[in-house]
Protein backbone atom coordinates (compact mmCIF):
# COMPACT_ATOMS: atom_id res chain seq x y z
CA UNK A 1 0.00 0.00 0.00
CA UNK A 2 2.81 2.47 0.89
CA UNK A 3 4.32 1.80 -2.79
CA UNK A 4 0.96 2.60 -4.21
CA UNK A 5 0.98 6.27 -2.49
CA UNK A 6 4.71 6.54 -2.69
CA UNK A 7 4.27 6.31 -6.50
CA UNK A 8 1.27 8.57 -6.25
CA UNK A 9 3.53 11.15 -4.95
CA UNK A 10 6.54 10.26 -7.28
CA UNK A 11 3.82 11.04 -10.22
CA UNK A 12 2.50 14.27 -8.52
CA UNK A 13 5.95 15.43 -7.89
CA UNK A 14 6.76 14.75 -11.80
CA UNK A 15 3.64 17.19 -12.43
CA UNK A 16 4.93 19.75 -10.43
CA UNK A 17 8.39 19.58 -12.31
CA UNK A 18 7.07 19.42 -15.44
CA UNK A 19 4.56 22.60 -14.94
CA UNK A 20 8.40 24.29 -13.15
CA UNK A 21 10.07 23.79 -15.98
CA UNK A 22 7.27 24.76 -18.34
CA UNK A 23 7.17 28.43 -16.43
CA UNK A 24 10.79 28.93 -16.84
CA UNK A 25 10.69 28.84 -20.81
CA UNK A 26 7.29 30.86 -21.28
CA UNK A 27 7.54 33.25 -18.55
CA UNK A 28 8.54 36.96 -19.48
CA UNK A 29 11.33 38.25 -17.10
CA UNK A 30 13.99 36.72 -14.34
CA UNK A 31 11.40 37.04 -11.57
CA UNK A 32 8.53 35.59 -12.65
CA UNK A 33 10.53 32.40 -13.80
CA UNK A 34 12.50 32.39 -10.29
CA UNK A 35 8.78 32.41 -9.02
CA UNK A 36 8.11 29.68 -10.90
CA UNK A 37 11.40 27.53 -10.51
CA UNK A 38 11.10 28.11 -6.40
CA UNK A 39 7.58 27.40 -6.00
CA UNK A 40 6.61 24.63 -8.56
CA UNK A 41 10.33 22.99 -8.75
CA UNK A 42 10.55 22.70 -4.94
CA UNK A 43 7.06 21.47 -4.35
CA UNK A 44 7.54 19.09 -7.02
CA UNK A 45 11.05 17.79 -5.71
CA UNK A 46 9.64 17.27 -2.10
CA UNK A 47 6.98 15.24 -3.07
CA UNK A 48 9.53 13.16 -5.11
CA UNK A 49 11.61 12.56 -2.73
CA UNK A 50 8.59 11.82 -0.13
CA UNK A 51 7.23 9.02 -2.35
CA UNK A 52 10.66 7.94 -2.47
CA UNK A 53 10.83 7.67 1.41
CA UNK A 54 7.23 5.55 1.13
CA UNK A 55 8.56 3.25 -1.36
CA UNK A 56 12.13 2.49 0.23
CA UNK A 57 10.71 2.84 3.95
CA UNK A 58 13.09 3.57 7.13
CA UNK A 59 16.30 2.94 5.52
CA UNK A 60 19.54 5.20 5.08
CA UNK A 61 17.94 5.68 1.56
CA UNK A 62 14.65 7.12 3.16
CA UNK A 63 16.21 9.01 5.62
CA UNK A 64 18.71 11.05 2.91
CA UNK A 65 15.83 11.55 1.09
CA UNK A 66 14.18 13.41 4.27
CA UNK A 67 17.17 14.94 4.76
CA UNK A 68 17.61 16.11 1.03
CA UNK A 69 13.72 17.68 1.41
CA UNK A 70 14.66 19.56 4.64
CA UNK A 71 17.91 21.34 3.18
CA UNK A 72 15.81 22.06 -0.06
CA UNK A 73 13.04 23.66 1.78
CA UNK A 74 15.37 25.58 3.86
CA UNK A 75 17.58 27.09 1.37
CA UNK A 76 15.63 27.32 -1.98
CA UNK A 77 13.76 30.43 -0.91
CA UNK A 78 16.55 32.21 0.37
CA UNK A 79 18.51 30.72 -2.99
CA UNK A 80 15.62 32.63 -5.15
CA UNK A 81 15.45 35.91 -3.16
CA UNK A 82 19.46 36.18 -3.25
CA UNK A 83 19.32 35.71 -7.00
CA UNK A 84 15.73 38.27 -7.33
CA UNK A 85 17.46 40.92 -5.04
CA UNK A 86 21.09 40.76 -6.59
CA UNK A 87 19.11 40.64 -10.27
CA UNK A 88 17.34 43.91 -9.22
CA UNK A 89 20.30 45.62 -7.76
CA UNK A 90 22.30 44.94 -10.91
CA UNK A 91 19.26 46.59 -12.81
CA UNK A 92 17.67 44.15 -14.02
CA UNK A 93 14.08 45.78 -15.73
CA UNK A 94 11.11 43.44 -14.56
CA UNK A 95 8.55 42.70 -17.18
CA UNK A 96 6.41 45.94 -18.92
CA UNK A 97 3.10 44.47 -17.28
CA UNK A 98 4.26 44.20 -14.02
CA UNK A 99 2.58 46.47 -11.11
CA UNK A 100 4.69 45.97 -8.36
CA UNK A 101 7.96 46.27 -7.69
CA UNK A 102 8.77 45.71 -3.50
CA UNK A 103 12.81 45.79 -4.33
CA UNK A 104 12.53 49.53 -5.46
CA UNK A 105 11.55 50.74 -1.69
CA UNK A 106 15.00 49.39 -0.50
CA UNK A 107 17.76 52.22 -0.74
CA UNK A 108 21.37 50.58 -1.74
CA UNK A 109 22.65 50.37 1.34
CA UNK A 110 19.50 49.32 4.10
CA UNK A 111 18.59 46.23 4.57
């Protein structure tokens, strides 16, 4: 039974690549595809490597594959607002029908 859902969330997690990767080649500027890569890609590679911990169980395999969906959750984020804020600072134009731009309130040198 725990293969059956494992494989449920291998597939979902394919999904979720597939509609990542699809966002980075159609999308218009640097931050909507970093949107795209850090929501969709990490999302999809979690739920891989959860249905990869169903299928193998409580082995060293299962437990780097925990391990490997901690780090990702904690560092993609910060990965994708590095890349969005050093982008921005190197003036980097964001798409014509964007509306908001957050990263323009920040002065140079504040935080």
């Amino acid at each position: 039974m725990s293969d059956i859902i494992g494989l449920v969330f291998i597939s979902i997690g394919l999904f979720f690549d597939v509609i990542g990767c699809l966002g980075l080649v159609r999308l218009p500027d640097v931050y909507n595809r970093l949107q795209a890569s850090t929501k969709c890609v990490t999302l999809g590679t979690c739920s891989i490597l959860f249905g990869t911990f169903l299928v193998v169980g409580f082995t060293a395999a299962g437990f780097k594959a925990l391990m490997c969906m901690a780090f990702l959750i904690l560092t993609s984020p910060v990965a994708a607002h590095a890349i969005a804020r050093g982008a921005h600072r190197a003036g980097v134009k964001l798409c014509k029908d964007s509306v908001v731009d957050e990263y323009a309130k920040d002065k140079e040198g504040e935080a």
